[in-house]
N, C-alpha and C. Protein backbone atom coordinates (compact mmCIF):
# COMPACT_ATOMS: atom_id res chain seq x y z
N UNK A 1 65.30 129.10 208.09
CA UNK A 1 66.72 128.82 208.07
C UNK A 1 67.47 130.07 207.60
N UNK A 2 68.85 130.30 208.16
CA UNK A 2 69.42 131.55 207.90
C UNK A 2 70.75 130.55 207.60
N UNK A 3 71.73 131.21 206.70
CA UNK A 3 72.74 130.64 206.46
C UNK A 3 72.71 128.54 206.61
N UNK A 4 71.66 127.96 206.34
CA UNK A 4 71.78 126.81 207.17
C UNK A 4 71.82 126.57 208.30
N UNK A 5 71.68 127.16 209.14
CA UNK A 5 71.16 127.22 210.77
C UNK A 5 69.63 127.50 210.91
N UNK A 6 69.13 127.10 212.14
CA UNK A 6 67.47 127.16 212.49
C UNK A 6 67.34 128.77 212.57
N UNK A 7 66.78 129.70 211.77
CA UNK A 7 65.78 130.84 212.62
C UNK A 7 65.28 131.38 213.71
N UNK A 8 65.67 131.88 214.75
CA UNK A 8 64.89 132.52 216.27
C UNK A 8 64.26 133.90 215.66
N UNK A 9 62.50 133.89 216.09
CA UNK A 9 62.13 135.36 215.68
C UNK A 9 62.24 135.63 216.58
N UNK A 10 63.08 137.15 216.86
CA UNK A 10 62.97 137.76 218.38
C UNK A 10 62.45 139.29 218.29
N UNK A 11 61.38 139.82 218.52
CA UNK A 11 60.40 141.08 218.48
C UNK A 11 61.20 141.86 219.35
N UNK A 12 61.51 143.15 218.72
CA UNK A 12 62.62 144.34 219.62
C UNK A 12 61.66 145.28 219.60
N UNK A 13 61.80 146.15 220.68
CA UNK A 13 60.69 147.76 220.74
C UNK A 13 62.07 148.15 220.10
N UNK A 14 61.63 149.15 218.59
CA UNK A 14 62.91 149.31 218.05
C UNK A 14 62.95 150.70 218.93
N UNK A 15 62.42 151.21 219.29
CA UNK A 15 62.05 152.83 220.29
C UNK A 15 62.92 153.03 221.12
N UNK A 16 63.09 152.42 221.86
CA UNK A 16 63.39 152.38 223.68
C UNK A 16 64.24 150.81 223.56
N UNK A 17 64.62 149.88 223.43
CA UNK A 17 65.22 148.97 223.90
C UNK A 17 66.79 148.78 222.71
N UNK A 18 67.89 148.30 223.26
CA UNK A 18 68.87 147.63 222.02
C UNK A 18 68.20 146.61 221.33
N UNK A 19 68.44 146.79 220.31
CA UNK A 19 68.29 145.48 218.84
C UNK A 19 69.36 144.58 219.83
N UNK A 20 68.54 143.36 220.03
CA UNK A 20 69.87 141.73 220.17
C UNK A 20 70.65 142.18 218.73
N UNK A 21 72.03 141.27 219.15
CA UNK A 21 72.93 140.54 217.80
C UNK A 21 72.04 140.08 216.78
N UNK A 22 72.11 140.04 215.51
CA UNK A 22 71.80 139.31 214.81
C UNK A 22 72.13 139.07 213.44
N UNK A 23 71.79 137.61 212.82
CA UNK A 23 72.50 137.25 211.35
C UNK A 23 71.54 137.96 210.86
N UNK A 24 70.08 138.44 210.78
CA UNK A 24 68.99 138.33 209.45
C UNK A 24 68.10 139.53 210.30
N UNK A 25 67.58 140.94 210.04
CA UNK A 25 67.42 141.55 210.59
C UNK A 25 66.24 141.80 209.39
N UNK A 26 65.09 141.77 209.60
CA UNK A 26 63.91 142.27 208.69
C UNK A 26 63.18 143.22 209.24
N UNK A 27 62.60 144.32 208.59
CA UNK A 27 61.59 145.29 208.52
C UNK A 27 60.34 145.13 207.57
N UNK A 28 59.24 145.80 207.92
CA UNK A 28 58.19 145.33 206.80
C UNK A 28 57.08 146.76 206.96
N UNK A 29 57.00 147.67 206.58
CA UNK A 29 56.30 148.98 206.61
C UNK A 29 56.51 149.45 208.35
N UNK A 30 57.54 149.94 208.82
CA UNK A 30 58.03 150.55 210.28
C UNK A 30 58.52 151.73 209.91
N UNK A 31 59.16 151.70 208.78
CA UNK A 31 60.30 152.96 209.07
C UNK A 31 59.26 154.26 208.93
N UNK A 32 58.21 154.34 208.21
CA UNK A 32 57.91 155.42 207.78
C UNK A 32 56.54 156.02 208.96
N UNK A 33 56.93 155.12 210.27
CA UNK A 33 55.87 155.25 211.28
C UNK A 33 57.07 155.83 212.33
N UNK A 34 58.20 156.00 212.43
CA UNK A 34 59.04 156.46 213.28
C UNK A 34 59.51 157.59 212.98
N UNK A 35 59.89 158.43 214.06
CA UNK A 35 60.35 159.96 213.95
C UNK A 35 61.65 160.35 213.17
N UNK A 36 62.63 158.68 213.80
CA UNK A 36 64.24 159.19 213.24
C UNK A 36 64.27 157.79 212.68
N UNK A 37 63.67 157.36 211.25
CA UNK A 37 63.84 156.34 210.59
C UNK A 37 65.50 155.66 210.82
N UNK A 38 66.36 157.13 210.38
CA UNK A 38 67.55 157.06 209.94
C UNK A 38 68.73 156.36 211.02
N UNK A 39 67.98 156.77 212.42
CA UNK A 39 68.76 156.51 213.83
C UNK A 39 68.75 155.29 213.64
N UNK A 40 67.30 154.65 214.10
CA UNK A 40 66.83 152.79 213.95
C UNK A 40 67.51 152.30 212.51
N UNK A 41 67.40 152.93 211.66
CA UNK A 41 68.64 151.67 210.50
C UNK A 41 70.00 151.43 211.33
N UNK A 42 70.52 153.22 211.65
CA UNK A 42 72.20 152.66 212.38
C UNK A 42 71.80 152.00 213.30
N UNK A 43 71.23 151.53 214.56
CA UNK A 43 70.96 150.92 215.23
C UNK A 43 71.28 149.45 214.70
N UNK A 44 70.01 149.33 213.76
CA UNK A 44 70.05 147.82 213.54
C UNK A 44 71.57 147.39 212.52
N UNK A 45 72.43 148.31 211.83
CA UNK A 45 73.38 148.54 211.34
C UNK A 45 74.68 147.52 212.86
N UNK A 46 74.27 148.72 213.23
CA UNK A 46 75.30 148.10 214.83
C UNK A 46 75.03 146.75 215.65
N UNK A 47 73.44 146.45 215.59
CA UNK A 47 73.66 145.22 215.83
C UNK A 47 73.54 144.17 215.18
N UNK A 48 74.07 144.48 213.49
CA UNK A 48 74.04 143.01 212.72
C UNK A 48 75.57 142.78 213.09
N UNK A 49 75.81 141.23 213.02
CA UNK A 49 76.70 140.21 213.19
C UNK A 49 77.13 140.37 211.43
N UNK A 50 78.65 140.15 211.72
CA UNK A 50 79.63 140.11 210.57
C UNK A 50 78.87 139.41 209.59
N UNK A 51 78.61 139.62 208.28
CA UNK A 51 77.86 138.84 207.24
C UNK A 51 76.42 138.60 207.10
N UNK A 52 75.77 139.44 208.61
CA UNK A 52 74.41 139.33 208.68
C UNK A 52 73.78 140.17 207.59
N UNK A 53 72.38 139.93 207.28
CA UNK A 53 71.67 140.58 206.07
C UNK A 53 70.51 141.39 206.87
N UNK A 54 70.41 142.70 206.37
CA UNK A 54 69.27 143.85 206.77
C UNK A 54 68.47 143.76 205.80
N UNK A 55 67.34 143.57 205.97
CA UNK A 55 66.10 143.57 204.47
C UNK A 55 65.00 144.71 205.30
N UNK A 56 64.91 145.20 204.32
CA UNK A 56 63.93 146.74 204.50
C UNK A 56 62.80 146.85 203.62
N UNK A 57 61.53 146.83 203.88
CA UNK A 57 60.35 146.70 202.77
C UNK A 57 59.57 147.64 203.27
N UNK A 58 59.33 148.95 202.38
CA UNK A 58 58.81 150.27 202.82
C UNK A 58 58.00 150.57 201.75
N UNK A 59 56.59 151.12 201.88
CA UNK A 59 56.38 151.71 200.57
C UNK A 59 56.88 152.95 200.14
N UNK A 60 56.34 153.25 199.27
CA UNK A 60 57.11 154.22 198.44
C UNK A 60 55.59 155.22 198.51
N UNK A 61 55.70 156.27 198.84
CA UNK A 61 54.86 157.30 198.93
C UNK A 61 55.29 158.61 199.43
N UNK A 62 54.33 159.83 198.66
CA UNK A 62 54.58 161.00 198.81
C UNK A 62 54.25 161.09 200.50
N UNK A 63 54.65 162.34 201.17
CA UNK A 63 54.77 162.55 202.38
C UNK A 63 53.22 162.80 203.01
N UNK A 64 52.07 163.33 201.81
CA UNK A 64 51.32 164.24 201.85
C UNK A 64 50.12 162.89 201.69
N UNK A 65 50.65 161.49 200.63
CA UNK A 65 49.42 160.72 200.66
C UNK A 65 49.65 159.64 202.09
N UNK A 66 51.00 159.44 202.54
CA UNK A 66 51.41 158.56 203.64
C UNK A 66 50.74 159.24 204.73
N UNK A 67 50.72 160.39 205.16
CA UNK A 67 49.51 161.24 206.34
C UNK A 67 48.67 160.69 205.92
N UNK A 68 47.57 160.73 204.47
CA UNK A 68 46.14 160.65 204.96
C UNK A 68 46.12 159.05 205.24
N UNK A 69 47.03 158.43 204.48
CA UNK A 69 47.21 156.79 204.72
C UNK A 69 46.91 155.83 206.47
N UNK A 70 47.89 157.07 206.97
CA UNK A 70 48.29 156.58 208.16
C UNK A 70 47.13 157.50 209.44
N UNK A 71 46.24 158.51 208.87
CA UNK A 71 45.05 159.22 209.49
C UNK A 71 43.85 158.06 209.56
N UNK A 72 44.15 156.85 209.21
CA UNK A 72 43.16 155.93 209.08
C UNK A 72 42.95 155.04 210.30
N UNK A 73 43.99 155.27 211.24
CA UNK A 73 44.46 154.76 212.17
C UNK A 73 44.20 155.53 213.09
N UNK A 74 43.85 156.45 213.02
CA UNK A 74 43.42 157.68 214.45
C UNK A 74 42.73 157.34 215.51
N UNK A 75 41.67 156.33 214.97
CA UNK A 75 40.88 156.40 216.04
C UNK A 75 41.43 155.32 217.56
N UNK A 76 42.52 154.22 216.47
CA UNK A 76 43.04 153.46 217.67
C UNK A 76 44.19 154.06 218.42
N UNK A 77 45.12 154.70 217.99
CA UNK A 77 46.38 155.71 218.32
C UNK A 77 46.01 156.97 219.08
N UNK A 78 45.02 157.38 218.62
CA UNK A 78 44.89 158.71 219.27
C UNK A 78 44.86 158.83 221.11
N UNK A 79 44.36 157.65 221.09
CA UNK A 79 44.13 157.54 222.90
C UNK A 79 45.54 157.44 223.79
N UNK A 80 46.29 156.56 222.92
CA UNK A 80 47.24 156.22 223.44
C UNK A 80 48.37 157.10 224.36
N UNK A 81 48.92 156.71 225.41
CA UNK A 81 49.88 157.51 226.19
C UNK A 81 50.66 158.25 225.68
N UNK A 82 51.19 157.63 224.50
CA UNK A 82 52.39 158.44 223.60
C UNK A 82 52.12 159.69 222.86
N UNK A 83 50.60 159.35 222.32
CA UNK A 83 50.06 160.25 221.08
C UNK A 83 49.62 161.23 222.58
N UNK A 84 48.86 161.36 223.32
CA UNK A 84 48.60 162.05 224.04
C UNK A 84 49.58 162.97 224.32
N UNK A 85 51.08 162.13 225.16
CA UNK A 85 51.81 163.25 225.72
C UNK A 85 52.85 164.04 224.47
N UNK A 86 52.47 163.59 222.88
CA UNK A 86 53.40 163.99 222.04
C UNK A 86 52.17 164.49 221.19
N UNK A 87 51.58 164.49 220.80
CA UNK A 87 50.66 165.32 219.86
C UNK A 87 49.28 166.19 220.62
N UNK A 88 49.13 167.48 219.92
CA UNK A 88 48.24 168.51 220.46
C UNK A 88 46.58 167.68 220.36
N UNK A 89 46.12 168.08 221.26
CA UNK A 89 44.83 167.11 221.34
C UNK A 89 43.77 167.74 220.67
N UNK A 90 43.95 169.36 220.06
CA UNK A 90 42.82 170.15 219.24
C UNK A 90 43.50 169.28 218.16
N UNK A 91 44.44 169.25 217.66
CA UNK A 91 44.66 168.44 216.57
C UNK A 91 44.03 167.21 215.55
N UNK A 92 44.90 166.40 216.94
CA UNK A 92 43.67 165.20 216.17
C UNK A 92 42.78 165.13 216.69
N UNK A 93 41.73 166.38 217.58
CA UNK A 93 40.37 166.08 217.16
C UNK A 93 39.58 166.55 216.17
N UNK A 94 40.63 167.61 215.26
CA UNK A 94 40.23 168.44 213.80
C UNK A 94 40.35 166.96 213.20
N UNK A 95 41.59 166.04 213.26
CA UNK A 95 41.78 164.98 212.28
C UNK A 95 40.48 163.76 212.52
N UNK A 96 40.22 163.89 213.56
CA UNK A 96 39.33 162.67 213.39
C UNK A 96 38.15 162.96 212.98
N UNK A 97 38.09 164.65 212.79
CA UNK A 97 36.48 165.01 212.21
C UNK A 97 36.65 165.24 210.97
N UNK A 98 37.74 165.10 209.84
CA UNK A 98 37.84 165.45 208.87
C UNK A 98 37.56 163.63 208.31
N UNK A 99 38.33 162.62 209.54
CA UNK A 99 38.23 161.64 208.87
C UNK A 99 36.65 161.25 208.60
N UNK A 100 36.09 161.91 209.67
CA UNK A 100 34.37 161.12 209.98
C UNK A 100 34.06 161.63 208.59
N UNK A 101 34.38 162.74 208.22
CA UNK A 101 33.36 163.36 207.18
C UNK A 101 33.78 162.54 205.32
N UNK A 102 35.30 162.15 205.68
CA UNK A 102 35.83 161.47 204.47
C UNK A 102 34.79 159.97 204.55
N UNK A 103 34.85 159.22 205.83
CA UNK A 103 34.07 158.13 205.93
C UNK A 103 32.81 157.99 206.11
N UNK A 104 32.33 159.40 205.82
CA UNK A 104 30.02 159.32 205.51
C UNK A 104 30.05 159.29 204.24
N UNK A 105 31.55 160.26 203.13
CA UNK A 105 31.16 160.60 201.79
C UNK A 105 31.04 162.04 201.90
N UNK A 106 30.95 162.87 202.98
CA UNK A 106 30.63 164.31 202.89
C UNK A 106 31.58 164.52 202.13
N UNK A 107 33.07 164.49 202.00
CA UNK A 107 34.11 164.79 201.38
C UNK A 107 34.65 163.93 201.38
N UNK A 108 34.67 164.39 199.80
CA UNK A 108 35.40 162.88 198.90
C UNK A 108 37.12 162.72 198.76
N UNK A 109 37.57 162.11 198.80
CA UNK A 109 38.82 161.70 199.31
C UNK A 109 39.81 160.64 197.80
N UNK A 110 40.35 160.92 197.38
CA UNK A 110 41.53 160.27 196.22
C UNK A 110 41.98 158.67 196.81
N UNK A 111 42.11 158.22 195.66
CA UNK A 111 42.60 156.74 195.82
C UNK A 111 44.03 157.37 196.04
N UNK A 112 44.55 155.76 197.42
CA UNK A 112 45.82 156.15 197.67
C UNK A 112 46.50 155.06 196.83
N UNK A 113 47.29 155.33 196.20
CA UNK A 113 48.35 154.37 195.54
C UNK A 113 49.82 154.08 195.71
N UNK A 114 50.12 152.85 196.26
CA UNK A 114 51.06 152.44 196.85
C UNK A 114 51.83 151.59 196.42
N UNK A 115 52.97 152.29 196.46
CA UNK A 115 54.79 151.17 195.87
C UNK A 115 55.22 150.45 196.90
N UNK A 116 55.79 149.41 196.54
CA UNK A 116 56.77 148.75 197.35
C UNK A 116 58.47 148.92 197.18
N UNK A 117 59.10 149.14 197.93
CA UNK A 117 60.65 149.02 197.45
C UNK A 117 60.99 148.17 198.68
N UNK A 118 62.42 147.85 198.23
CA UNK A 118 63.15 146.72 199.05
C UNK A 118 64.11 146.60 199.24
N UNK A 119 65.00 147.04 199.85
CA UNK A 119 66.63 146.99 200.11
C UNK A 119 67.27 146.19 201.07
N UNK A 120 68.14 145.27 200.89
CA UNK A 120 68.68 144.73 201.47
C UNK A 120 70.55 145.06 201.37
N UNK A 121 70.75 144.80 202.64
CA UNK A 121 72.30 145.68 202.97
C UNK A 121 72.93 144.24 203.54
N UNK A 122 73.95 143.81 203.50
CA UNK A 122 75.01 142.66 203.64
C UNK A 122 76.14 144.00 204.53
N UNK A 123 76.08 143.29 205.87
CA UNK A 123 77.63 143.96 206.68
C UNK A 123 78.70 142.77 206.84
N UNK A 124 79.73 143.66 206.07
CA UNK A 124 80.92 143.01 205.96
C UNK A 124 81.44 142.81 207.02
C-alpha cells in the first residue's frame, strides 16, 4: 500500500528506457553499479508524481573496497555484450586471474566491510 492505495511493482531498465510516473520509487544497492549514478537519481527525480517518495539504500564503501566487492562478479559479467563492447578484454582477463588466485588462497585478500545508508527524498 502507498498512501492507502494498492502498490503496482513496475521493473524499469534504469539505462536505456524512461522511469513510468510514480508515487514510491525504491532503489536497493544500483547506484553504485552505474556509470552516471547522479543522471538516474534526476531521472527518477523527474518522474516522481507530486508528493511521491524516492528511497535510496546504498552501501557505504570506499571506491577501492567496492571494486574488489563487485570483481566477485566477473565471471558472470565479463561475457556479456556490454562488458565486452565497453571494457578492454586484457583487462578482465588480468582480473579474473587475480580473482582465481584470491579464491585457491594463493593471495590473501581483507575482509570487506559494509555500511548501509538510506535516503529518502519527498517531491513537493
Amino acid at each position: 500500500m502507498v498512501g492507502g492505495a494498492p502498490a503496482q511493482r513496475v521493473a524499469a531498465e534504469v539505462r536505456r528506457a524512461p522511469i513510468p510516473f510514480a508515487k514510491f520509487l525504491y532503489s536497493r544497492f544500483l547506484l553504485t553499479h552505474l556509470r552516471d549514478p547522479a543522471k538516474v537519481v534526476r531521472a527518477w527525480a523527474r518522474a516522481a508524481l507530486p508528493g511521491a517518495r524516492l528511497v535510496l539504500e546504498e552501501t557505504e564503501l570506499r571506491a577501492e573496497d567496492m571494486t574488489e566487492l563487485h570483481a566477485m562478479n566477473l565471471g558472470t559479467w565479463s561475457n556479456d555484450s556490454f562488458a565486452k563492447a565497453n571494457y578492454d578484454r586484457d583487462e578482465l582477463r588480468e582480473l579474473e586471474q587475480t580473482l582465481g588466485r584470491i579464491a585457491s588462497g594463493e593471495v590473501s585478500a581483507r575482509p570487506i566491510m559494509l555500511g548501509m545508508g538510506q535516503v529518502v527524498l519527498r517531491r513537493a
